[in-house]
Protein backbone atom coordinates (compact mmCIF):
# COMPACT_ATOMS: atom_id res chain seq x y z
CA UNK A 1 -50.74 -22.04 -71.91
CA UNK A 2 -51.89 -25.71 -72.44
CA UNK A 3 -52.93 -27.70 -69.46
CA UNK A 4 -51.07 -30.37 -68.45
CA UNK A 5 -52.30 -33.93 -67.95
CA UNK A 6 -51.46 -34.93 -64.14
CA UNK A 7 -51.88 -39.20 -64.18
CA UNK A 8 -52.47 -40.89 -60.54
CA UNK A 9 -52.99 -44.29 -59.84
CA UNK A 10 -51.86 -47.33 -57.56
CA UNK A 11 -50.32 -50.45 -58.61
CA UNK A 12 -49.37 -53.71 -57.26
CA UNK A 13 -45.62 -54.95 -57.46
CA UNK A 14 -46.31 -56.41 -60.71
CA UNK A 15 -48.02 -53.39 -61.49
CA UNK A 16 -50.92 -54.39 -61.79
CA UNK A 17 -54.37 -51.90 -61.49
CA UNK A 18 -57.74 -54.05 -61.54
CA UNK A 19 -59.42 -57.37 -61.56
CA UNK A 20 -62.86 -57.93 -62.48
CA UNK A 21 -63.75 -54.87 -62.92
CA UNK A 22 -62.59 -53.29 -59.68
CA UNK A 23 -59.63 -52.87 -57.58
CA UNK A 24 -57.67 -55.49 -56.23
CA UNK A 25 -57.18 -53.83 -52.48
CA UNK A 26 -59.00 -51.49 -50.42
CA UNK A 27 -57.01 -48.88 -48.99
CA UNK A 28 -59.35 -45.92 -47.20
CA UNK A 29 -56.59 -43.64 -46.58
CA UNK A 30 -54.90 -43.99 -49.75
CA UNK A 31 -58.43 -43.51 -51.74
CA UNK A 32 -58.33 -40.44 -49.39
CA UNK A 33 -55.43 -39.78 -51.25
CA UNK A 34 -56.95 -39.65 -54.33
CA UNK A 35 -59.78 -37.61 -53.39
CA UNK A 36 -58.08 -34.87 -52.18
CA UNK A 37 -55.57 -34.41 -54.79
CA UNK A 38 -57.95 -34.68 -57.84
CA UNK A 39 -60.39 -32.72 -56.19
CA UNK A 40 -58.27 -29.57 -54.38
CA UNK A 41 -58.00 -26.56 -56.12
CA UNK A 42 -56.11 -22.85 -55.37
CA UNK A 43 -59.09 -21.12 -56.86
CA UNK A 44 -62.58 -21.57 -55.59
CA UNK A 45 -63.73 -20.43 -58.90
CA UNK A 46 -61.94 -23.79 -60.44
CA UNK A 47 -62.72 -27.25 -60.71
CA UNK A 48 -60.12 -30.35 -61.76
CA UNK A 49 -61.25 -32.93 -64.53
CA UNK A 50 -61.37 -36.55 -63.93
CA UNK A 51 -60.36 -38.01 -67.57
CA UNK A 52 -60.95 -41.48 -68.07
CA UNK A 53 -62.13 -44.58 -70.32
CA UNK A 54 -65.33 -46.03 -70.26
CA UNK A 55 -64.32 -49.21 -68.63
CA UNK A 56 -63.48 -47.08 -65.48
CA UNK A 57 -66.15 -45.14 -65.23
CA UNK A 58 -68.26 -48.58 -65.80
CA UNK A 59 -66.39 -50.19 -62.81
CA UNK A 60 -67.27 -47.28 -60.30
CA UNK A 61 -70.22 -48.38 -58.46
CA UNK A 62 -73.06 -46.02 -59.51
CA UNK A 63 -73.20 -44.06 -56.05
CA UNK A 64 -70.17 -42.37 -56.71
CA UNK A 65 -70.70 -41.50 -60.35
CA UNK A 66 -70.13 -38.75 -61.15
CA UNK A 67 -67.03 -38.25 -59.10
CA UNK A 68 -68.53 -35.32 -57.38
CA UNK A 69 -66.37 -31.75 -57.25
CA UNK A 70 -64.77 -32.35 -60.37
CA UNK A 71 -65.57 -32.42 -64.02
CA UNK A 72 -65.69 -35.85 -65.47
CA UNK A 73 -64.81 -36.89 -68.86
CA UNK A 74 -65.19 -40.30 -70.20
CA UNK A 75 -63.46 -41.36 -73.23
CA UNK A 76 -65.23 -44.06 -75.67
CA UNK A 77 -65.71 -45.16 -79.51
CA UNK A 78 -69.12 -46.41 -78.42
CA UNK A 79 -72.03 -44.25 -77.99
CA UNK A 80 -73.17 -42.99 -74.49
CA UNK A 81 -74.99 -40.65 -73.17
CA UNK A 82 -74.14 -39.38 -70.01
CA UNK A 83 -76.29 -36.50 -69.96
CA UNK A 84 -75.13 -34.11 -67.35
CA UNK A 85 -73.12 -37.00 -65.38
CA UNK A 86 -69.90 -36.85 -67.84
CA UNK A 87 -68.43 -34.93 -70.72
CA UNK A 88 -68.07 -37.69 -73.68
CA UNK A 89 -65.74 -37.46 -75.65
CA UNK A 90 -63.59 -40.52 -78.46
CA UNK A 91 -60.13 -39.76 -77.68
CA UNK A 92 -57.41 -38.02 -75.43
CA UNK A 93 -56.49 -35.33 -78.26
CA UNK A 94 -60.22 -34.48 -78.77
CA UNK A 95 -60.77 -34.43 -74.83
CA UNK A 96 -58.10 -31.95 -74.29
CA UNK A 97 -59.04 -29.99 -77.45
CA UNK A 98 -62.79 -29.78 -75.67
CA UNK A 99 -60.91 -29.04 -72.40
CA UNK A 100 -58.90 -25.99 -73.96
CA UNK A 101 -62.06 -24.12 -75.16
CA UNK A 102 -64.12 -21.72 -73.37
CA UNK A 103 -66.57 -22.03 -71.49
CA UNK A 104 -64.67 -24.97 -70.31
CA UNK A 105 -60.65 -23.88 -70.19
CA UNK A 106 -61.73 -21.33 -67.59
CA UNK A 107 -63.19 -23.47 -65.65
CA UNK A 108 -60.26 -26.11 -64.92
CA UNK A 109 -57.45 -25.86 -63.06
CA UNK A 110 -55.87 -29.78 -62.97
CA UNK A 111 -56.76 -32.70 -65.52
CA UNK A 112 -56.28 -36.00 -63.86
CA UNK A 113 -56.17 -38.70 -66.04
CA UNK A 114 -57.50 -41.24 -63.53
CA UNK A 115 -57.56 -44.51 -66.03
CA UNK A 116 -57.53 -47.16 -67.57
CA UNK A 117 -54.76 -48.53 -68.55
CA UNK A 118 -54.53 -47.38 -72.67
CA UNK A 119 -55.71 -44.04 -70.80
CA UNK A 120 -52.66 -43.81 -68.96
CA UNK A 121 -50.60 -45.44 -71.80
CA UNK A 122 -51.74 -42.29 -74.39
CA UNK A 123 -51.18 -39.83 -71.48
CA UNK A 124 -47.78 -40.71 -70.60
CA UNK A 125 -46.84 -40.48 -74.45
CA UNK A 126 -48.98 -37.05 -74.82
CA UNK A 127 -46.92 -33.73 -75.64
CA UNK A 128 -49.34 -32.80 -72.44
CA UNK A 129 -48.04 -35.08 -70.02
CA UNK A 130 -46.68 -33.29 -66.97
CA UNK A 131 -46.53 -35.52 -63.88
CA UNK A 132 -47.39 -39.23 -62.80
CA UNK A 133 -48.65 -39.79 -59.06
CA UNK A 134 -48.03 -43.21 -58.10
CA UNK A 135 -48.67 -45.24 -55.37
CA UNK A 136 -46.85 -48.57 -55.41
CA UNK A 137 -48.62 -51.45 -53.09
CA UNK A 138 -45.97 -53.77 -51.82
CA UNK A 139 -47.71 -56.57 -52.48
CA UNK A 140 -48.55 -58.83 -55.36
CA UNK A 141 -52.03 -58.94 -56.92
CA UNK A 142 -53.42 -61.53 -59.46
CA UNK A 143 -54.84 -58.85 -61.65
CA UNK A 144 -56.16 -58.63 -65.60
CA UNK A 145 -55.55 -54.79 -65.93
CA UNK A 146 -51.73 -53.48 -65.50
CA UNK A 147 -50.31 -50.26 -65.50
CA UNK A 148 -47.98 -48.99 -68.81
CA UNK A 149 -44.39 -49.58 -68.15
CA UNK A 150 -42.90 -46.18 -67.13
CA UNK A 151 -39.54 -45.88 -69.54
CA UNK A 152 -36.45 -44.22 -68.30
CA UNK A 153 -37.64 -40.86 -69.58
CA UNK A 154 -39.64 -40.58 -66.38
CA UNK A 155 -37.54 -39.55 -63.16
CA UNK A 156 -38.43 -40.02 -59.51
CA UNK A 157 -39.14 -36.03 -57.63
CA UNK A 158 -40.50 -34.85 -54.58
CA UNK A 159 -43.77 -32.51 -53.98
CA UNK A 160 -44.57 -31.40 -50.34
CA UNK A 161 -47.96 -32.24 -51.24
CA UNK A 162 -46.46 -36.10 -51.65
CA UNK A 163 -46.32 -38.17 -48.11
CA UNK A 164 -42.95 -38.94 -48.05
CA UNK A 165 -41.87 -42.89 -46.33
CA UNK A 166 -43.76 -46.39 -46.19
CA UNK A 167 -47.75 -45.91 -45.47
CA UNK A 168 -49.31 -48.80 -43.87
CA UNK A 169 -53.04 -49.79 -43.30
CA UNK A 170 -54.70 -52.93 -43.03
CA UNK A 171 -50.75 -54.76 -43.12
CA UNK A 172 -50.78 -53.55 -46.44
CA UNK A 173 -47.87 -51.47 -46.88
CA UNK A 174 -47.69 -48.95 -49.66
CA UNK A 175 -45.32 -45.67 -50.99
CA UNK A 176 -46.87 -42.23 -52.64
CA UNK A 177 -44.40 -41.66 -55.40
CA UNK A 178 -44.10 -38.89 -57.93
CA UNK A 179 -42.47 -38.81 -61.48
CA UNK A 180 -41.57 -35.97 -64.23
CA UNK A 181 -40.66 -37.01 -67.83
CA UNK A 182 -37.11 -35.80 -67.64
């Protein structure tokens, strides 16, 4: 069976993702968030992938590059070598054709597709697509990257591993939401 592409990001109320090359807010707990979902595994033999395009993994500051615990994947036209940092590959189809052979297929549990914006555009239209983690900030943000609109084929669900209710931190208020292409 084909793995599924799990998508998780945060968004402003006008959607928005990034400015200047980084985020637009900094919420610790919510980052927490992240961590723990694209990191967690049932088997300790597995690891998750981090899938994303180059102008995300240029914007991470270089301390936390890799992502550590999981097996990142970059996707770019240009050349880079990443040596053991990253698994490079040009697009989402030839990513999760990569992903899907062994050594590797064994290896994964989860593929997060973790950004940018066209990243999460192709993944939401992929065949593969299987769930969108989103947490809305209830706030505006000037930003210059934005998050795909999510159509009316997507449908709002519940997880128990999904806080449920407003999350607050700083007096920045933001929901965890989940979706499934219906």
């Amino acid at each position: 069976m084909p793995l599924g592409l799990y998508l998780i990001a945060a968004a402003s109320e006008n959607m928005g993702i990034g400015v200047n090359g980084g985020l637009p807010w900094r919420l610790k707990n919510e980052m927490a968030y992240f961590t723990k979902l694209t990191t967690q595994t049932k088997s300790p033999d597995k690891k998750n992938v981090v899938l994303m395009g180059r102008k995300t993994w240029d914007c991470m500051p270089k301390k936390y590059r890799p992502l550590r615990d999981r097996i990142n994947v970059v996707l770019t036209n240009q050349y880079l070598d990443l040596g053991d940092e990253a698994i490079v590959c040009k697009s989402l189809p030839s990513a999760l054709e990569k992903l899907s052979q062994p050594p590797l297929k064994d290896q994964i549990e989860r593929i997060w597709v973790i950004g940018g914006s066209g990243v999460y555009k192709a993944a939401m239209e992929s065949p593969s697509f299987h769930r969108l983690y989103l947490t809305r900030v209830k706030k505006y943000f000037e930003c210059d990257t934005f998050f795909p609109p999510i159509s009316n084929e997507f449908k709002l669900t519940s997880d128990p591993e999904v806080p449920e209710g407003i999350q607050e931190e700083d007096r920045l208020q933001y929901e965890f939401t989940l979706y499934e292409k219906c």
